[in-house]
Protein backbone atom coordinates (compact mmCIF):
# COMPACT_ATOMS: atom_id res chain seq x y z
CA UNK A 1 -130.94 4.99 -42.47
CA UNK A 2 -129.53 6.98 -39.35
CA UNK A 3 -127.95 5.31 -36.52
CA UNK A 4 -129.69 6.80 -33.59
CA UNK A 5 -127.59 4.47 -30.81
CA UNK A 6 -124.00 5.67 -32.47
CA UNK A 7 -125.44 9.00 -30.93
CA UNK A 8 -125.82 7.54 -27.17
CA UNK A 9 -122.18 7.05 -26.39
CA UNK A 10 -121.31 10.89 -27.96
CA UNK A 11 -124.07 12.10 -25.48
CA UNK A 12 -122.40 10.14 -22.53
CA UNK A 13 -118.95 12.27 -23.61
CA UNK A 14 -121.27 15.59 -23.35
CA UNK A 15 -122.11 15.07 -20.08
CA UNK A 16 -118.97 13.65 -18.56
CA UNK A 17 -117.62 17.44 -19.88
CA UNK A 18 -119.92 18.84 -18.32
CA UNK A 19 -119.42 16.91 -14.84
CA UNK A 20 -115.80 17.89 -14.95
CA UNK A 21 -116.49 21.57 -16.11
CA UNK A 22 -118.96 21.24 -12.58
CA UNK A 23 -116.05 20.01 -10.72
CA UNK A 24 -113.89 22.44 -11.91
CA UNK A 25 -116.26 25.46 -11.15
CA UNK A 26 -117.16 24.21 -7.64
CA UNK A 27 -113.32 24.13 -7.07
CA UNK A 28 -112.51 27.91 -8.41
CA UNK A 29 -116.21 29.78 -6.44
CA UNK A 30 -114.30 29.46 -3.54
CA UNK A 31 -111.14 31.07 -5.09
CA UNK A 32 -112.97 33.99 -6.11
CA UNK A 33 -114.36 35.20 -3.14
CA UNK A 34 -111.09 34.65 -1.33
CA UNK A 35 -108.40 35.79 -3.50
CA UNK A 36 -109.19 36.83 -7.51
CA UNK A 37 -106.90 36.00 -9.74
CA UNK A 38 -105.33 38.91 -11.62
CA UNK A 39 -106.20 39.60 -14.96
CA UNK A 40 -102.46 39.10 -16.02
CA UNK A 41 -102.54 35.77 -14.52
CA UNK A 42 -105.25 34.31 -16.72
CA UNK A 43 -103.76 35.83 -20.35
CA UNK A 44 -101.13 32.74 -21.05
CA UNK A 45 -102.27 29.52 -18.45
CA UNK A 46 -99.97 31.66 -15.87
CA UNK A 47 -102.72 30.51 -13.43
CA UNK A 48 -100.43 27.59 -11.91
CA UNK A 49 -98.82 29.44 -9.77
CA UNK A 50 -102.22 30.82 -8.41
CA UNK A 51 -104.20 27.77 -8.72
CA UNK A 52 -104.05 25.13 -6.18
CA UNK A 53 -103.43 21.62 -7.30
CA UNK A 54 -106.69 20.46 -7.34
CA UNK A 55 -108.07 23.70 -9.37
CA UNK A 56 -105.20 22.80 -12.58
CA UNK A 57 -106.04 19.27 -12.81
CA UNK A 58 -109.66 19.83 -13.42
CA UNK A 59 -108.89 22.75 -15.35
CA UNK A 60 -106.08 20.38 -17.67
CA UNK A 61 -108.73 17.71 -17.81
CA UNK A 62 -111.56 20.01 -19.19
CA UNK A 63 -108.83 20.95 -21.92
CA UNK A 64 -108.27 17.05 -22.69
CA UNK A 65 -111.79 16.72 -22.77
CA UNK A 66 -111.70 19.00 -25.80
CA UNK A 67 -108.77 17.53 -27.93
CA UNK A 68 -108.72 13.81 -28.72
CA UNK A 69 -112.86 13.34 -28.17
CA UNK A 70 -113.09 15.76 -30.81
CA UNK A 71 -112.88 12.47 -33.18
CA UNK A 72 -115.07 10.62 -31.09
CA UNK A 73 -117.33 13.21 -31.60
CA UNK A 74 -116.90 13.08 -35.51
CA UNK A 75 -116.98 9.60 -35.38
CA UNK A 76 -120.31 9.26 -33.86
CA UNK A 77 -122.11 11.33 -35.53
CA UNK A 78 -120.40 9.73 -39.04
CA UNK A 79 -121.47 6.07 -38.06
CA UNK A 80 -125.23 8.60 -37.42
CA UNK A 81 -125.25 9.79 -40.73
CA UNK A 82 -123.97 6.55 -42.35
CA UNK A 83 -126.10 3.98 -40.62
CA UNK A 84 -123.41 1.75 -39.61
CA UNK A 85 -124.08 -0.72 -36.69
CA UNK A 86 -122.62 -3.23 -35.14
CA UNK A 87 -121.58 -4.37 -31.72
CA UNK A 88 -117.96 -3.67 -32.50
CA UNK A 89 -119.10 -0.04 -32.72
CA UNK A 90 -121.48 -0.18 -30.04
CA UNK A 91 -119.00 -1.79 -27.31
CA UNK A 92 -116.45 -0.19 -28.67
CA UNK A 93 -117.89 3.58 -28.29
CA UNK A 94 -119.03 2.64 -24.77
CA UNK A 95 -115.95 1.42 -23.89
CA UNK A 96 -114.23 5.36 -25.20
CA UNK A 97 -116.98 6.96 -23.12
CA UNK A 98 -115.70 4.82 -20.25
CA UNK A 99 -111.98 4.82 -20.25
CA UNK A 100 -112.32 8.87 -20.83
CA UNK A 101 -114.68 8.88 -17.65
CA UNK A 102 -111.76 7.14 -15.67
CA UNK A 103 -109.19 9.04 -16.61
CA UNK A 104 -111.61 12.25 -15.76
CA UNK A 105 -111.84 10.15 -12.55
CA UNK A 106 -108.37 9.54 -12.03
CA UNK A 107 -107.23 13.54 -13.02
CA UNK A 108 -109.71 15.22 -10.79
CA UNK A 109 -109.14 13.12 -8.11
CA UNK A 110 -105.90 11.20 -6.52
CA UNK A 111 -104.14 11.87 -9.76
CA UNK A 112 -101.69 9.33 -10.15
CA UNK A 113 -99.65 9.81 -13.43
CA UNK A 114 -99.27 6.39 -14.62
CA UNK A 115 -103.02 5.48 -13.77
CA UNK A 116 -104.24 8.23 -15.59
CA UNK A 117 -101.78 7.37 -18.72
CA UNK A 118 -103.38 3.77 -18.72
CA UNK A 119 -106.58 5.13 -18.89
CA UNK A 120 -105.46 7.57 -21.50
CA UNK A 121 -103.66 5.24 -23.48
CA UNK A 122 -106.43 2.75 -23.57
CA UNK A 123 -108.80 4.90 -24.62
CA UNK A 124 -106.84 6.19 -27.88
CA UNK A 125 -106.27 2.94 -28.65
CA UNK A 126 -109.85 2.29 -28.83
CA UNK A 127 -110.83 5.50 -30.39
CA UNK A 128 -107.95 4.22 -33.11
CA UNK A 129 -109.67 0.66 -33.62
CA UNK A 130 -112.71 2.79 -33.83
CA UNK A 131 -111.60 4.69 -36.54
CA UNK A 132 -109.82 2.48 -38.60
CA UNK A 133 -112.94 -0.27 -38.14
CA UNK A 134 -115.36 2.56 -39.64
CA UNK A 135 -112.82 3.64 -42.86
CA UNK A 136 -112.83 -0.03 -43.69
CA UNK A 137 -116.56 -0.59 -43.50
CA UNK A 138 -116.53 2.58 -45.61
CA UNK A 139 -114.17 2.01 -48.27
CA UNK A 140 -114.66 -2.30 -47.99
């Protein structure tokens, strides 16, 4: 039996990335037409130096977006394919798709370091619990 609502949450990641890859276009358009960037400048992340402040953190956040989620993507689809329900997973995925979204929040925005880390922090955590919750309702 496949668990369509372990899908829901991984759909919620999808289009947070895409908000902050929106974000992070609307913020470089205006770049473009002013001042390009020179091809040398985008070979190794040189771009800082070019890039306001405001253009890197919603270019670093896209990047997060695209390294730790990675499991949460794996995950959800696994609990798909595997049937597995359950309000831990439920509240728990929700609660991923939200601490990721405030930390997206936090990065593009006013920024501040330790805020952001919470939110960061928190949100591996769960995506750990998650994890470890689904390998012993696999192997248990």
């Amino acid at each position: 039996m496949t668990n369509t609502a372990a899908l829901a949450p991984m759909v919620g990641m999808v289009f947070l990335t895409l908000a902050v890859w929106v974000v992070l276009f609307l913020r470089r358009i205006p770049k473009a037409g002013s001042a390009p960037l020179p091809l040398d400048a985008m070979r190794i992340r040189a771009t800082r130096p070019v890039l306001s402040e405001r253009e890197m953190a919603a270019n670093d956040n896209l990047m997060n977006l695209f390294e730790l989620p990675v499991l949460f993507y794996a995950l959800c689809l696994a609990l798909a394919v595997t049937g597995f329900t359950g309000a831990f997973f439920t509240i728990g995925a929700w609660a991923y798709v939200g601490l990721r979204a405030a930390h997206s929040v936090i990065h593009c925005t006013f920024n501040a370091v330790l805020l952001r880390f919470a939110a960061y922090c928190a949100s591996t955590l769960v995506l750990i619990a998650l994890w470890v919750g689904f390998a012993l309702r696999l192997w248990g």
